[in-house]
Protein backbone atom coordinates (compact mmCIF):
# COMPACT_ATOMS: atom_id res chain seq x y z
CA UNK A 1 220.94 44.98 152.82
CA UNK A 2 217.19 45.08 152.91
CA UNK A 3 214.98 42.58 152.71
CA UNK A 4 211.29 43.56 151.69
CA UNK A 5 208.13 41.49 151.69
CA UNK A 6 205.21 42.50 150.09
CA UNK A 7 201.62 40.99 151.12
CA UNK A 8 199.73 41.59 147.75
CA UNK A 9 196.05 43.07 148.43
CA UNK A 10 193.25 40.37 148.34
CA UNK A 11 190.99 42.78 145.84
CA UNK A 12 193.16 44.42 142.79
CA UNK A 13 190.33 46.82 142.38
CA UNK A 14 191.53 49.25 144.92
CA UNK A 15 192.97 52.24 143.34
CA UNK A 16 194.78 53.61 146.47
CA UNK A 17 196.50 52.02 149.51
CA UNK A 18 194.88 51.52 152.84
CA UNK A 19 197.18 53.41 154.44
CA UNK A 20 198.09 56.62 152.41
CA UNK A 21 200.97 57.66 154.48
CA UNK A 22 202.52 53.83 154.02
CA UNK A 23 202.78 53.26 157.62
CA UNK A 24 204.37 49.80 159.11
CA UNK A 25 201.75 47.13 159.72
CA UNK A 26 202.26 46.39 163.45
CA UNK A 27 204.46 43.58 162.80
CA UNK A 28 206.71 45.96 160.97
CA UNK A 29 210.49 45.77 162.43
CA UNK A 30 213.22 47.61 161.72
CA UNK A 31 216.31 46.43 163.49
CA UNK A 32 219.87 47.42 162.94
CA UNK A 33 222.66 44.62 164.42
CA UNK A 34 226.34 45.60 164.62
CA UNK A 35 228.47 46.05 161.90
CA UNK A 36 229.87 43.29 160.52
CA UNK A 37 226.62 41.06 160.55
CA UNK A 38 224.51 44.15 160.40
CA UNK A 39 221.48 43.03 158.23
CA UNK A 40 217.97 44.47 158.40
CA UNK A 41 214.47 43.01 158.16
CA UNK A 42 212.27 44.97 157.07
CA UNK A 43 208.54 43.49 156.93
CA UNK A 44 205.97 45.80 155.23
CA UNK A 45 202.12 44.98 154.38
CA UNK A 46 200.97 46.99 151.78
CA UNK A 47 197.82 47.26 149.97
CA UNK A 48 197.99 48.06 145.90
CA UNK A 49 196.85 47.29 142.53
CA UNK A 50 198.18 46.99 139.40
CA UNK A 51 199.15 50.33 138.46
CA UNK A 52 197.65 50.24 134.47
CA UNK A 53 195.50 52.86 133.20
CA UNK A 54 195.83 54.53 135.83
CA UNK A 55 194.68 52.48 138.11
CA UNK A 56 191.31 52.64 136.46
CA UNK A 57 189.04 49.47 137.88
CA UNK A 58 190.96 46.87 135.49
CA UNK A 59 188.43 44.67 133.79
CA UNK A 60 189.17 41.06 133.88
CA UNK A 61 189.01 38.64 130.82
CA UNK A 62 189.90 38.29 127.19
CA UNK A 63 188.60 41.50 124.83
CA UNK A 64 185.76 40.80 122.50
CA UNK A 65 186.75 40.06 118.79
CA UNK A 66 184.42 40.36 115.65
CA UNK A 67 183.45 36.74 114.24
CA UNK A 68 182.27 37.36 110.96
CA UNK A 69 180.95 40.33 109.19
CA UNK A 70 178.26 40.37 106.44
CA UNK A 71 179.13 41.12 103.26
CA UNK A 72 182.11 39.40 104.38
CA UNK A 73 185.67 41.38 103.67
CA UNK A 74 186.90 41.68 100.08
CA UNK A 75 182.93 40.89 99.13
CA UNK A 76 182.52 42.00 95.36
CA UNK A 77 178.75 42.53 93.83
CA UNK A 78 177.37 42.88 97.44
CA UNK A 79 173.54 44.34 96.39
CA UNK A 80 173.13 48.00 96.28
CA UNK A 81 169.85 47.54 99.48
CA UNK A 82 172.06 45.03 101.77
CA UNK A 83 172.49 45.80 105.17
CA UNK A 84 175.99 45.42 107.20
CA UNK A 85 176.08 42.88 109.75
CA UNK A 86 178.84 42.25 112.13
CA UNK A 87 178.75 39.38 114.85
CA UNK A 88 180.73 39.46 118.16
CA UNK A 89 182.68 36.89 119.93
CA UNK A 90 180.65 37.70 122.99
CA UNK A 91 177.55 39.51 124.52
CA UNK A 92 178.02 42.94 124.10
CA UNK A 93 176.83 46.51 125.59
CA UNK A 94 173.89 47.22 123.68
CA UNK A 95 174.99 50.88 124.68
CA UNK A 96 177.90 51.15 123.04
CA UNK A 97 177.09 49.74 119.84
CA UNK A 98 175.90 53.01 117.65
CA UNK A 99 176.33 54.83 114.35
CA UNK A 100 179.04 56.62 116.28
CA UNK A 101 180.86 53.04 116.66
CA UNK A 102 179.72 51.41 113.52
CA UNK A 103 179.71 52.60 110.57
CA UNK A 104 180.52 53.03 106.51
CA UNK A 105 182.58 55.18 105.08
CA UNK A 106 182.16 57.50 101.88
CA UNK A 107 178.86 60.15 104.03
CA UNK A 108 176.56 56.65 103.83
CA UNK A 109 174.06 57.61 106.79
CA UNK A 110 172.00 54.76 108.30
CA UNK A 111 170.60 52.90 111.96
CA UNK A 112 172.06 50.39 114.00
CA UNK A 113 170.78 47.89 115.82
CA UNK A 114 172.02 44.69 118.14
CA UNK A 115 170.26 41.70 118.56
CA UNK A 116 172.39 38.11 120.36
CA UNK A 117 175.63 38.76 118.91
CA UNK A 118 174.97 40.55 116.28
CA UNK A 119 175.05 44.24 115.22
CA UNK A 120 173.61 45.54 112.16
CA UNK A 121 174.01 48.89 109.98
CA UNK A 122 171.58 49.56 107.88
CA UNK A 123 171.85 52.93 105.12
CA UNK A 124 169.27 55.16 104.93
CA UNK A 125 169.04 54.51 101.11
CA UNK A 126 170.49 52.37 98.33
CA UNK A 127 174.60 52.53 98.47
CA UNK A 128 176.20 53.73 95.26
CA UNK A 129 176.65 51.34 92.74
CA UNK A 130 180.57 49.56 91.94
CA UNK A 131 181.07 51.65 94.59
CA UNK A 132 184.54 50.13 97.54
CA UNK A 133 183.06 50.80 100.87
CA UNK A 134 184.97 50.84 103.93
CA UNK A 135 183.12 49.30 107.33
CA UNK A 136 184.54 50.40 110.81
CA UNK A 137 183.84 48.90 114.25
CA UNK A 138 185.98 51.16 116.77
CA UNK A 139 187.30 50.28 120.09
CA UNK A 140 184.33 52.05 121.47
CA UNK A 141 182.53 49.02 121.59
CA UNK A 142 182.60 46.99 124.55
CA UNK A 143 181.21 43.55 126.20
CA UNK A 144 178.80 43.59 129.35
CA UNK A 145 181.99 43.85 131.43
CA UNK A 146 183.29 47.05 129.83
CA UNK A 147 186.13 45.07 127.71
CA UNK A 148 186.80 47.38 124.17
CA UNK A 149 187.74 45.64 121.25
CA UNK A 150 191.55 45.66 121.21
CA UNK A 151 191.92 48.04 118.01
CA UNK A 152 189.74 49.17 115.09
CA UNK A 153 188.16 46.55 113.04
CA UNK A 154 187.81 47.45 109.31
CA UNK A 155 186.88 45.46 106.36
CA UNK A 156 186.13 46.67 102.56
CA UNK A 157 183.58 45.57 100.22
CA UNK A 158 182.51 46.49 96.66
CA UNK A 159 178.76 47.23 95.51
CA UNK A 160 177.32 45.64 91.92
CA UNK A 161 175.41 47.60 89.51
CA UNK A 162 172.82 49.20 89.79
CA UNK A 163 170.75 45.81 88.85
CA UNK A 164 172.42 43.95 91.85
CA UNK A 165 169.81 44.21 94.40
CA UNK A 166 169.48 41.83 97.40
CA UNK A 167 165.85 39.83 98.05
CA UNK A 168 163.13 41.91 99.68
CA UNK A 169 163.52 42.67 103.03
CA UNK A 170 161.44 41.26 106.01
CA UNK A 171 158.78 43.91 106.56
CA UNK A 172 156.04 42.10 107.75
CA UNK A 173 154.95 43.37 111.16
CA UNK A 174 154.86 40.65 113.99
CA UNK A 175 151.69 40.02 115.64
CA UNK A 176 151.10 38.12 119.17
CA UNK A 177 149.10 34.90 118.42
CA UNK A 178 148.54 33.72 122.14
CA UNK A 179 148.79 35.51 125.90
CA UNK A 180 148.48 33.90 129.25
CA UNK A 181 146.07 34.47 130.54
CA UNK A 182 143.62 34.89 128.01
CA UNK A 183 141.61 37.63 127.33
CA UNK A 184 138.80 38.13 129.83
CA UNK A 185 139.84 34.81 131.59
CA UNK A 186 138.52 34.83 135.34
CA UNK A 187 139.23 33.03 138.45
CA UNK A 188 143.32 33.85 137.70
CA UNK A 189 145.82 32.59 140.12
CA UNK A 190 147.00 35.72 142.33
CA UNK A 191 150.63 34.13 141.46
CA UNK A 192 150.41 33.90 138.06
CA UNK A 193 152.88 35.08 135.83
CA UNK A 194 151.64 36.52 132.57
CA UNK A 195 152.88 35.41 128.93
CA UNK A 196 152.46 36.76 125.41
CA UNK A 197 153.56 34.50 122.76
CA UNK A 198 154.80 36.12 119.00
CA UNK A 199 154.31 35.20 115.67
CA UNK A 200 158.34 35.26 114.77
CA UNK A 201 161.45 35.70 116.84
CA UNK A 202 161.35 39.44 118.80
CA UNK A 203 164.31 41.34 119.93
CA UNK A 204 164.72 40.64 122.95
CA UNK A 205 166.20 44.31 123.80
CA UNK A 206 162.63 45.59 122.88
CA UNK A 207 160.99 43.14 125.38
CA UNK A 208 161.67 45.17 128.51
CA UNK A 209 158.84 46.30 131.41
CA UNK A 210 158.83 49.52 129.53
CA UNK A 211 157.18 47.52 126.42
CA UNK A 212 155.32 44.72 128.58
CA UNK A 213 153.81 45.37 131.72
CA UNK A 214 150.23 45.65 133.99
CA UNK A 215 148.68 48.52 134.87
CA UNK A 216 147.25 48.78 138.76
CA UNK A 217 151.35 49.79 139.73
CA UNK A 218 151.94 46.17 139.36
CA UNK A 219 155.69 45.86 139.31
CA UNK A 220 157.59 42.87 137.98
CA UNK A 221 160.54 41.80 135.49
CA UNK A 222 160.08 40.40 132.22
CA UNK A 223 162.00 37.83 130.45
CA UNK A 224 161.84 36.67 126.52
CA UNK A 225 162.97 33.12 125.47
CA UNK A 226 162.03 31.47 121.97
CA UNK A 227 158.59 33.35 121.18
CA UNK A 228 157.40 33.91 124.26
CA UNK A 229 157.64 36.60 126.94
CA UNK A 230 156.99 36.71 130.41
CA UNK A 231 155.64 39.22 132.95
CA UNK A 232 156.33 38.33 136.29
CA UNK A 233 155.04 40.34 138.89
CA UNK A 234 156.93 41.03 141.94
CA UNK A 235 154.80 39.97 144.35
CA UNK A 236 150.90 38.37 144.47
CA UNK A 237 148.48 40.23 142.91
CA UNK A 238 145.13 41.46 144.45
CA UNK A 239 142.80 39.09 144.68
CA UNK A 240 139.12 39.75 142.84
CA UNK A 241 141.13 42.10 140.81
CA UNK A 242 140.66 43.21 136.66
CA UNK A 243 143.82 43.77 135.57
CA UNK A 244 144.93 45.40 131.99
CA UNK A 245 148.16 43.67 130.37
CA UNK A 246 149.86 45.99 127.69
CA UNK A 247 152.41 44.91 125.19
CA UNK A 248 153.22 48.47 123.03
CA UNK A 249 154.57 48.78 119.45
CA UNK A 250 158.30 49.53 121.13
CA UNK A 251 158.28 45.54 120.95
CA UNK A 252 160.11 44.36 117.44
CA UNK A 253 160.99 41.47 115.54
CA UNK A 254 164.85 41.06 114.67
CA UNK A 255 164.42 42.95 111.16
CA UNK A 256 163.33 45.89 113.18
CA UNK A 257 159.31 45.42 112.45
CA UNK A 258 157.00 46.55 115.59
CA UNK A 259 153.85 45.51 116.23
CA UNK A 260 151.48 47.14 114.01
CA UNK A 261 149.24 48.11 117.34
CA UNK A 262 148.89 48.12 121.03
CA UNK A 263 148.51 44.45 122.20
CA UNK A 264 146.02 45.01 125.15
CA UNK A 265 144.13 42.59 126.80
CA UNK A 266 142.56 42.06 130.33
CA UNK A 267 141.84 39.50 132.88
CA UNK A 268 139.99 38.97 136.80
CA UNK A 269 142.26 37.43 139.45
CA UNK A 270 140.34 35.01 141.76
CA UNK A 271 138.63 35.56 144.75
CA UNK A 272 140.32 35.46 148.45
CA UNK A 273 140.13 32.05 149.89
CA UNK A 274 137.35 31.81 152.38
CA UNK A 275 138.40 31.21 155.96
């Protein structure tokens, strides 16, 4: 009778085996004894994964879940102007939360956007009053790690009349109330980092080096944390330099608002150190 031992792979990521033709390790022995205390060893190292989905790079961790959802399920007299909000149990891809993974039922066209945990449809118009809507998340959406929601989240809610609206919107623009450094400021540290500090909470997937940056081919990465975002440039800048900071109307608050203009402002770096 055989006897196999199997030396499990250190990475389970590995779609194939090491050795394709499933040769013996080296310390691979067959040996036959004679019969009547014949018994064979047989010692194999073998390099696999867990065979699910192919094989297909198996993500590890728990699936996201939806938290809550806004109007919440079974919601009666939701306003005919409210917007549909779902919040995740975790981070998600920003990428795979769209109007092709989100959405109402009954034609109602709209955007969505994600902001934290939360994803948010809102329709193009005013939603048909005493109207039952049905609100889909599909599987298509997926954390930072790749992890889909297990199945299809749907909930129902029913519109008022057509004197149920919700209060007004937020549509006031945001503006940036202070930068570092200032505007025309001289003598600037060659290692600064540069700030811009808003007027209300921004989405932070709108603060990016595409919506933030220098100009000179100054590179850097930018961060956003309560109000304020940072520009921090990968290496010194030039000394007895004017540099141009930009923040552009792709930066918006979490109701969607950009800035109503071009934030632009410029500073002078100081001057080499004598020696």
């Amino acid at each position: 009778m055989f006897k196999w031992r199997f030396t499990r792979a250190s990475s389970c990521r590995e779609k194939h085996f090491q050795d394709q033709k499933m040769r013996f390790s080296r310390n691979s022995k067959y040996r036959s004894l004679s019969k009547g205390s014949r018994s064979t060893t047989l010692s194999v190292s073998l390099l696999f994964c867990l065979m699910l989905a192919g094989c297909g790079g198996i993500v590890p961790g728990p699936p996201p879940t939806v938290h809550s959802t806004q109007p919440a399920a079974g919601a009666a007299d939701v306003p005919l102007n409210t917007a549909i909000a779902v919040t995740f149990s975790e981070e998600m891809d920003p990428n795979t939360i769209t109007t092709g993974t989100f959405f109402l039922d009954r034609g109602a066209t709209g955007t969505v956007s994600y902001a934290g945990l939360t994803a948010t449809f809102t329709p193009s118009g005013p939603l048909a009053p005493s109207t039952t809507y049905t609100v889909t998340v599909t599987t298509g959406a997926k954390d930072l790690v790749g992890n889909s929601l297990e199945e299809n989240h749907l909930w129902t809610f029913t519109t008022g009349t057509l004197s149920t609206t919700a209060p007004p919107a937020d549509l006031s623009p945001p503006t940036v109330i202070s930068t570092t450094p200032g505007p025309d400021e001289k003598d600037v540290s060659s290692n600064t980092a540069i700030t811009v500090t808003f007027s209300e909470e921004m989405d932070p997937n709108t603060i990016t080096t595409g919506t933030f940056f220098l100009d000179r081919g100054a590179t850097g990465t930018v961060s956003y944390a309560g109000l304020t975002a940072t520009f921090t440039p990968s290496g010194p800048l030039e000394f007895d330099r004017s540099y141009t900071a930009t923040v552009t109307t792709g930066a918006k608050d979490l109701a969607g608002n950009p800035l109503e203009i071009n934030q632009v402002w410029g500073f002078k770096t100081e001057k080499p150190p004598i020696r």
